[in-house]
C-alpha atoms as a PDB file:
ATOM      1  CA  UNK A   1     -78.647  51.843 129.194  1.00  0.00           C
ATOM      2  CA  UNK A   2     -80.201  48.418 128.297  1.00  0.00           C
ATOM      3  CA  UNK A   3     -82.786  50.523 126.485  1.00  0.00           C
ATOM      4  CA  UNK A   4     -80.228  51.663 124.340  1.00  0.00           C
ATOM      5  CA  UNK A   5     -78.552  48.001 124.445  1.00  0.00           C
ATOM      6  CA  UNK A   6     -81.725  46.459 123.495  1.00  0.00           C
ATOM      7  CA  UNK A   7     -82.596  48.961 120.199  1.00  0.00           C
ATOM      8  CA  UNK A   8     -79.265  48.837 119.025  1.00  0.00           C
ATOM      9  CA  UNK A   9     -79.353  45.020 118.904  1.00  0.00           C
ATOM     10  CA  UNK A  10     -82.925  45.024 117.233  1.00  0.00           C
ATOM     11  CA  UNK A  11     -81.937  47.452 114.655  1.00  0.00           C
ATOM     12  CA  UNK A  12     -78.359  45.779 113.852  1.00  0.00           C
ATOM     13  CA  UNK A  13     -80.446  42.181 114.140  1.00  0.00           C
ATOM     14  CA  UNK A  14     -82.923  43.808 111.431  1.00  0.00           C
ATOM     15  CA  UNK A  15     -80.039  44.798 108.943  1.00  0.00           C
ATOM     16  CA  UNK A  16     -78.524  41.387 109.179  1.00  0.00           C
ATOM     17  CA  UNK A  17     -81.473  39.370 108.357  1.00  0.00           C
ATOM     18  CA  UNK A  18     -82.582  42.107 105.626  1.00  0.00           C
ATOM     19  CA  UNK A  19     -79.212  42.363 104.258  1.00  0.00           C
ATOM     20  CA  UNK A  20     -79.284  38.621 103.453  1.00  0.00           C
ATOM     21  CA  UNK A  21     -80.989  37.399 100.635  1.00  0.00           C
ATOM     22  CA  UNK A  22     -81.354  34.062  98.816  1.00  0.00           C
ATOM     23  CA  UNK A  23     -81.199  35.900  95.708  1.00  0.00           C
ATOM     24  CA  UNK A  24     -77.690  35.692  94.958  1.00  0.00           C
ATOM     25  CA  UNK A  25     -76.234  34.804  92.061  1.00  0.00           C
ATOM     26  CA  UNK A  26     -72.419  33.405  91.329  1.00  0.00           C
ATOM     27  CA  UNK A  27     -70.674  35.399  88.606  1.00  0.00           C
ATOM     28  CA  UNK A  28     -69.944  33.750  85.300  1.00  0.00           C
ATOM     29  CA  UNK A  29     -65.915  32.504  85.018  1.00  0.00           C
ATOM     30  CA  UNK A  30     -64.109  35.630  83.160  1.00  0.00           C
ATOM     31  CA  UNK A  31     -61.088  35.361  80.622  1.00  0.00           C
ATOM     32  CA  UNK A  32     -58.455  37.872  80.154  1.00  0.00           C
ATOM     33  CA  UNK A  33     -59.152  40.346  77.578  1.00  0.00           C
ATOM     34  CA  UNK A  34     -57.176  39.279  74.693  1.00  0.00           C
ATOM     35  CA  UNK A  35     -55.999  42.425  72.073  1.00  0.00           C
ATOM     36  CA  UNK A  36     -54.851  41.420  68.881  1.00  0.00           C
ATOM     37  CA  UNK A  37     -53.167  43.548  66.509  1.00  0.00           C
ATOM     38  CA  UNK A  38     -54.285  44.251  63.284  1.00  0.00           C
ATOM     39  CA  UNK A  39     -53.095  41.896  60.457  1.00  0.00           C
ATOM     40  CA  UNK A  40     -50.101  43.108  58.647  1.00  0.00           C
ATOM     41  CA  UNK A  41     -47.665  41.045  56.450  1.00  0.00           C
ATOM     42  CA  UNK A  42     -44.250  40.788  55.543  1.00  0.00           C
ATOM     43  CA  UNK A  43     -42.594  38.375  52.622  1.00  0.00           C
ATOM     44  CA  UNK A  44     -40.871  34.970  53.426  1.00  0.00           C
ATOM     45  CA  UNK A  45     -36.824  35.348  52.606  1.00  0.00           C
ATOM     46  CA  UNK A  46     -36.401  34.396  49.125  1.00  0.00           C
ATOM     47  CA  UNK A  47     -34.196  30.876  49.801  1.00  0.00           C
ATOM     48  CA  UNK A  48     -37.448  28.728  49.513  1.00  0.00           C
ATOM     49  CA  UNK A  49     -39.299  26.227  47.029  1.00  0.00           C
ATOM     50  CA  UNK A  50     -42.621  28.719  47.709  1.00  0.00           C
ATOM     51  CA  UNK A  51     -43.314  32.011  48.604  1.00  0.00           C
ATOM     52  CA  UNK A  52     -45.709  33.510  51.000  1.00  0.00           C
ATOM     53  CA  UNK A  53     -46.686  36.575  53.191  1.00  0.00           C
ATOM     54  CA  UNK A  54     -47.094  35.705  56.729  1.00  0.00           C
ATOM     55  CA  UNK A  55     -47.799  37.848  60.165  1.00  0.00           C
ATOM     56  CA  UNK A  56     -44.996  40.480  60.944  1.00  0.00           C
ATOM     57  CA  UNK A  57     -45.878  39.540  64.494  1.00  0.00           C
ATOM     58  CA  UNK A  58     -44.464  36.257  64.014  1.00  0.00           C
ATOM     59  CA  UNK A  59     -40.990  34.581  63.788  1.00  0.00           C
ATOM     60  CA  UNK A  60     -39.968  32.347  61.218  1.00  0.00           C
ATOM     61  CA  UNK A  61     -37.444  29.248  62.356  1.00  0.00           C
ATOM     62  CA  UNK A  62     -36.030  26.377  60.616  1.00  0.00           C
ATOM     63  CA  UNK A  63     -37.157  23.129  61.581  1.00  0.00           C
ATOM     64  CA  UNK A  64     -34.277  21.847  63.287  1.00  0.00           C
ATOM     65  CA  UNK A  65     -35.919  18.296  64.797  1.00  0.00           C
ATOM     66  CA  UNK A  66     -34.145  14.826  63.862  1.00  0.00           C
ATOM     67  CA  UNK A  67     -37.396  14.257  61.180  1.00  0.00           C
ATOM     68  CA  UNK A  68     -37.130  17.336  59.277  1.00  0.00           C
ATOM     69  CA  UNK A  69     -36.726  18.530  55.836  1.00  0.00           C
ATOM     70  CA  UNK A  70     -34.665  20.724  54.585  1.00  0.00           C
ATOM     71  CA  UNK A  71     -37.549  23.401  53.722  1.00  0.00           C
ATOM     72  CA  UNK A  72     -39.958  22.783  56.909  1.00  0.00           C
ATOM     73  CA  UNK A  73     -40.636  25.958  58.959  1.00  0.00           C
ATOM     74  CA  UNK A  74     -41.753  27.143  62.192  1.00  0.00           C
ATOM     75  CA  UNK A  75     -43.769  30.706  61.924  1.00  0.00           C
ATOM     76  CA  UNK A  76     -43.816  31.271  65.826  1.00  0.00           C
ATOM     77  CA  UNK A  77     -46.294  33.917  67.308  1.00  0.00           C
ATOM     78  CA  UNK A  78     -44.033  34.564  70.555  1.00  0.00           C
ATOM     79  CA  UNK A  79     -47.093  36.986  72.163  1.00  0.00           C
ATOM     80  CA  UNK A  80     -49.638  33.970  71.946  1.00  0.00           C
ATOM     81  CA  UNK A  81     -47.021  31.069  72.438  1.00  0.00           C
ATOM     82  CA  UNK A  82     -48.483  29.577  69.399  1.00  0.00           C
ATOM     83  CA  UNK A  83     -46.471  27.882  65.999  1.00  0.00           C
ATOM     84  CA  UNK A  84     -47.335  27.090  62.647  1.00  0.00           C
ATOM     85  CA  UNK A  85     -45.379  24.021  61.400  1.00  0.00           C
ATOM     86  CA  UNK A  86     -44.904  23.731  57.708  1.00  0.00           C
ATOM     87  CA  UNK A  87     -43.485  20.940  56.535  1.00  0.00           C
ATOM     88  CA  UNK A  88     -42.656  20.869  52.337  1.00  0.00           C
ATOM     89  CA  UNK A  89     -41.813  17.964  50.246  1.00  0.00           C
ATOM     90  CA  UNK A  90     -41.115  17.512  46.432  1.00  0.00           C
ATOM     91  CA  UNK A  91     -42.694  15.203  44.640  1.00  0.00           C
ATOM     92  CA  UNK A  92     -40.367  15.345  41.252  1.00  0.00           C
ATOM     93  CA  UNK A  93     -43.498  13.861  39.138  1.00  0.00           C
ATOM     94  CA  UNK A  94     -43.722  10.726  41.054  1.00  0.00           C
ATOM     95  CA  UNK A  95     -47.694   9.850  41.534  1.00  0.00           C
ATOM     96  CA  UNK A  96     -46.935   7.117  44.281  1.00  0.00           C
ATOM     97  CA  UNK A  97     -45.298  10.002  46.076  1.00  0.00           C
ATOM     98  CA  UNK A  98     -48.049  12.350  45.952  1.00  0.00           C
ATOM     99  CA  UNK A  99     -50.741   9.548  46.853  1.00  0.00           C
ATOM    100  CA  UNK A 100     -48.395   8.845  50.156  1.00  0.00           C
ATOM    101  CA  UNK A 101     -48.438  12.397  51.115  1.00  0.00           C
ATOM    102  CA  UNK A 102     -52.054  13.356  50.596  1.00  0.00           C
ATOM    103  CA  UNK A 103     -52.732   9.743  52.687  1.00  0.00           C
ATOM    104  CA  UNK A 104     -50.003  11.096  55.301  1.00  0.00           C
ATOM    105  CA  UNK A 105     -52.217  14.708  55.621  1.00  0.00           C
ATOM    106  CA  UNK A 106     -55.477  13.087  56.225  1.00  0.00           C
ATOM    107  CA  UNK A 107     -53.798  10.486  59.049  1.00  0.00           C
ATOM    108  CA  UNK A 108     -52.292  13.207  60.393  1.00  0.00           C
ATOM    109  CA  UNK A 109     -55.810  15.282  60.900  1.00  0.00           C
ATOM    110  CA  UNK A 110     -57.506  11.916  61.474  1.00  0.00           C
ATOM    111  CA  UNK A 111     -55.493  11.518  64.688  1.00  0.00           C
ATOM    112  CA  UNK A 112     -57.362  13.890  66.366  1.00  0.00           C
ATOM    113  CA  UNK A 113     -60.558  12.616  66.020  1.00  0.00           C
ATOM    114  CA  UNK A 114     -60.211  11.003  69.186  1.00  0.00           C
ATOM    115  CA  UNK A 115     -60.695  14.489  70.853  1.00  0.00           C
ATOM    116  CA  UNK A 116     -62.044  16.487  68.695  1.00  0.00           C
ATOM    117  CA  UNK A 117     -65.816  17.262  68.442  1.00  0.00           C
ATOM    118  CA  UNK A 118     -66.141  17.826  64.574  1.00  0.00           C
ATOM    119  CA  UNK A 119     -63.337  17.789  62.005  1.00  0.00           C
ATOM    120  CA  UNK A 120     -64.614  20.480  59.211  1.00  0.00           C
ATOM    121  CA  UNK A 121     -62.592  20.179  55.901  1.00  0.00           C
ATOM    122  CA  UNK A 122     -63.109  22.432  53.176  1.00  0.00           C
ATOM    123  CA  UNK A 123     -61.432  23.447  49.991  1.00  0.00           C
ATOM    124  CA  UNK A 124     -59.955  26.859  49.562  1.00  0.00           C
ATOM    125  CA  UNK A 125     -59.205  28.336  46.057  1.00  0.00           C
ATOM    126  CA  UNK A 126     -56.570  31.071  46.069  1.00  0.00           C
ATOM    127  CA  UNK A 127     -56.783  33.974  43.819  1.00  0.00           C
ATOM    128  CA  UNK A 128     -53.848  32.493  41.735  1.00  0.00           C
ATOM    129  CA  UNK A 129     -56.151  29.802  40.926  1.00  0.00           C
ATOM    130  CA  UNK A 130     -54.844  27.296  43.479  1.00  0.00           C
ATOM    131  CA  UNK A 131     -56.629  24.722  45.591  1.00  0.00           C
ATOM    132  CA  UNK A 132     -55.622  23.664  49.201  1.00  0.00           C
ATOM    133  CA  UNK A 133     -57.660  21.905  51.645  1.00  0.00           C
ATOM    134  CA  UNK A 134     -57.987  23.080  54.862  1.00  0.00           C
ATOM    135  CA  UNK A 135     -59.314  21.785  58.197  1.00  0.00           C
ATOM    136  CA  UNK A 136     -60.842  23.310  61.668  1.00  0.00           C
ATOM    137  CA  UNK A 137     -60.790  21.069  64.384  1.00  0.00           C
ATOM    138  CA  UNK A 138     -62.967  21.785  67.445  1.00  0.00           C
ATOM    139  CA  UNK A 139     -62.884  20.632  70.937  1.00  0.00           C
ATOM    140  CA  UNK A 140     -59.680  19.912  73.018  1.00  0.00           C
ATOM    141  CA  UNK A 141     -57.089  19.056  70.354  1.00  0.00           C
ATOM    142  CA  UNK A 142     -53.473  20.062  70.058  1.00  0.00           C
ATOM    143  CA  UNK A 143     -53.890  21.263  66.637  1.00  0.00           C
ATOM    144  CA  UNK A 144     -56.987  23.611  65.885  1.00  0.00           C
ATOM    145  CA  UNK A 145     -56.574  24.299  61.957  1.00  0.00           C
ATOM    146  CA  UNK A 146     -54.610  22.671  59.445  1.00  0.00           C
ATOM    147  CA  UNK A 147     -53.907  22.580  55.639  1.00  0.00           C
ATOM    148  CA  UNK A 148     -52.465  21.043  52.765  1.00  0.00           C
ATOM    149  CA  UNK A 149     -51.742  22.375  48.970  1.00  0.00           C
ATOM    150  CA  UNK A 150     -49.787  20.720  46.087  1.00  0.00           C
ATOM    151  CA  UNK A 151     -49.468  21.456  42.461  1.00  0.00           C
ATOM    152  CA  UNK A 152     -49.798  17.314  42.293  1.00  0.00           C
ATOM    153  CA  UNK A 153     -46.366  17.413  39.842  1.00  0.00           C
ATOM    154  CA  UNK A 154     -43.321  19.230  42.134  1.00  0.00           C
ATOM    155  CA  UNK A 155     -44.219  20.551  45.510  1.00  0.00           C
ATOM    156  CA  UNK A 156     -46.443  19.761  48.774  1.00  0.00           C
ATOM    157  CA  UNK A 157     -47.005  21.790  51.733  1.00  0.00           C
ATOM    158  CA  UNK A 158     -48.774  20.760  54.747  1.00  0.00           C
ATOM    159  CA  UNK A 159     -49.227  23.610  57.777  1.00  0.00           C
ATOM    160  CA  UNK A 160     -50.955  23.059  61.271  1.00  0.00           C
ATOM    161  CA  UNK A 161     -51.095  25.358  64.228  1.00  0.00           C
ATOM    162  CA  UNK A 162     -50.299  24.246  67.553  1.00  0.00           C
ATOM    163  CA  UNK A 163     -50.126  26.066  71.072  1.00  0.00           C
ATOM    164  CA  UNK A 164     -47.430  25.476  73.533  1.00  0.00           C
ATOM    165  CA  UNK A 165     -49.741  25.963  76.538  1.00  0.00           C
ATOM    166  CA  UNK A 166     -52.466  24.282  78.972  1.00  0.00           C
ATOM    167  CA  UNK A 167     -54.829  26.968  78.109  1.00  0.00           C
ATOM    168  CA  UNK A 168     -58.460  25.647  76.787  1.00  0.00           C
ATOM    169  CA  UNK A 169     -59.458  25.954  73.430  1.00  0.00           C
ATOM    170  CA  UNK A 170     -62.525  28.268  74.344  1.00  0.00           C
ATOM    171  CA  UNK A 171     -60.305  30.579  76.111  1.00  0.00           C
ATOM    172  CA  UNK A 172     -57.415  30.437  72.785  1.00  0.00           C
ATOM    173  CA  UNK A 173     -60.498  31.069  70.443  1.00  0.00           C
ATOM    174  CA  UNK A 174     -59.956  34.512  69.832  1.00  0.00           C
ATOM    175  CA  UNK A 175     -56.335  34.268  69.134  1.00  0.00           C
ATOM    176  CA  UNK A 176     -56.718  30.447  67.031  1.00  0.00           C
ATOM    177  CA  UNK A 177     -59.057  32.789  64.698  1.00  0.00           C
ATOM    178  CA  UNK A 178     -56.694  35.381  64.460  1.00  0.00           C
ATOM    179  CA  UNK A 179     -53.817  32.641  63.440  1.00  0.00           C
ATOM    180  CA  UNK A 180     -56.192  31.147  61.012  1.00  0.00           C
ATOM    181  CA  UNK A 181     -56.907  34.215  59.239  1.00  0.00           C
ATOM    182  CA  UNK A 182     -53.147  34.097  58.836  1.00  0.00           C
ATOM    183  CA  UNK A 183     -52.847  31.267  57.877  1.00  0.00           C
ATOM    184  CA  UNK A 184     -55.391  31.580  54.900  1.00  0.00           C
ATOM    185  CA  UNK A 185     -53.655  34.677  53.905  1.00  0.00           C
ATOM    186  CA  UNK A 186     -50.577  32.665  53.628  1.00  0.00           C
ATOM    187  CA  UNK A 187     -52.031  30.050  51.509  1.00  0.00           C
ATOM    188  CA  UNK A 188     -53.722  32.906  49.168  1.00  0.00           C
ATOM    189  CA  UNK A 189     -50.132  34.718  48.207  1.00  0.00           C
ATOM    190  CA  UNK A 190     -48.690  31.131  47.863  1.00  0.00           C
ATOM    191  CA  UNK A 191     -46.476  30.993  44.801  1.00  0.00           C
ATOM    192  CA  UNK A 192     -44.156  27.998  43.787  1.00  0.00           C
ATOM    193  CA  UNK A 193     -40.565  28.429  43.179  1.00  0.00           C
ATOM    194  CA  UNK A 194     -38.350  26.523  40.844  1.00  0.00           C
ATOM    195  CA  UNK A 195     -35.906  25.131  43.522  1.00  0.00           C
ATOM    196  CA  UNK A 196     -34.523  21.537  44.298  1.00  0.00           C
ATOM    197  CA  UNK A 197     -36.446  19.342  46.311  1.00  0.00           C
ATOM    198  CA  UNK A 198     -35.441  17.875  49.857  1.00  0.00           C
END
């Protein structure tokens, strides 16, 4: 019997020190798998100073804080818990105006420069012959892309994308560059209407 005692603890002894090895290795941190629909558009309702095509995955909302305009716009993506604020003003030919709101738009991205690890801007030319600047923001900051277009005479529209969540940037980057192809799709079947201002 110790026989048998004695080789069964040499050969489980042997397994153990084989079966250990300094050789491991800790696996990389995993994301969820994030599936995004294909991009397909539907028309904004026709009771607006501009026209665009945005995401049919989205939801469009009034504005309804204390500082709003009458035409500023929520396009809410209620899958990714992510909005698009667009915020419209006229500008009825006044140049002061127009020199306030293009200074307001650059503050506005400026703010984040605190977190942000580069601030790309870039102009975008529509197919209708239209220019809007855009900007990508990377690093932790509350707003990842953001835009501005004006016909410098009658109307101004400024758009950023914000998430309502805790989730890292790295982690949103699939979906942000989703929403940002949106977004640029919005800007390029952006027509001006002939309605009163604010």
């Amino acid at each position: 019997m110790n026989r048998r005692h004695l080789l069964l603890f040499t050969i489980l002894s042997c397994i153990t020190l084989f079966a250990c090895t300094s050789d491991y290795v800790p696996k990389p941190v995993g994301y969820n798998r994030i599936d995004l629909p294909p991009h397909e558009f539907i028309s904004l309702p026709d009771t607006f100073p501009y026209q665009f095509e945005y995401s049919k995955y989205a939801k469009i909302y009034r504005d309804t804080s204390v500082r709003s305009g009458r035409y500023w716009l929520n396009v809410y993506y209620p899958a990714y818990v992510a909005n698009i604020q667009l915020t419209y003003k006229s500008i009825n030919h006044n140049e002061q105006r127009l020199e306030e709101l293009l200074e307001d738009a650059y503050r506005l991205t400026a703010n984040h420069q605190i977190k942000a690890s580069s601030i790309n801007e870039t102009i975008l030319r529509t197919p209708s012959g239209k220019q809007a600047l855009v900007a990508e923001l990377r690093g932790e900051v509350p707003s990842q892309f953001q835009f501005y277009i004006t016909d410098s005479t009658e109307h101004f529209l400024r758009g950023a994308l914000y998430f309502r969540t805790a989730t890292k940037n790295d982690s949103l980057a699939p979906i942000i560059e989703y929403i940002k192809m949106d977004m640029i799709h919005m800007l390029n079947t952006l027509e001006w209407k002939n309605k009163p201002g604010e």
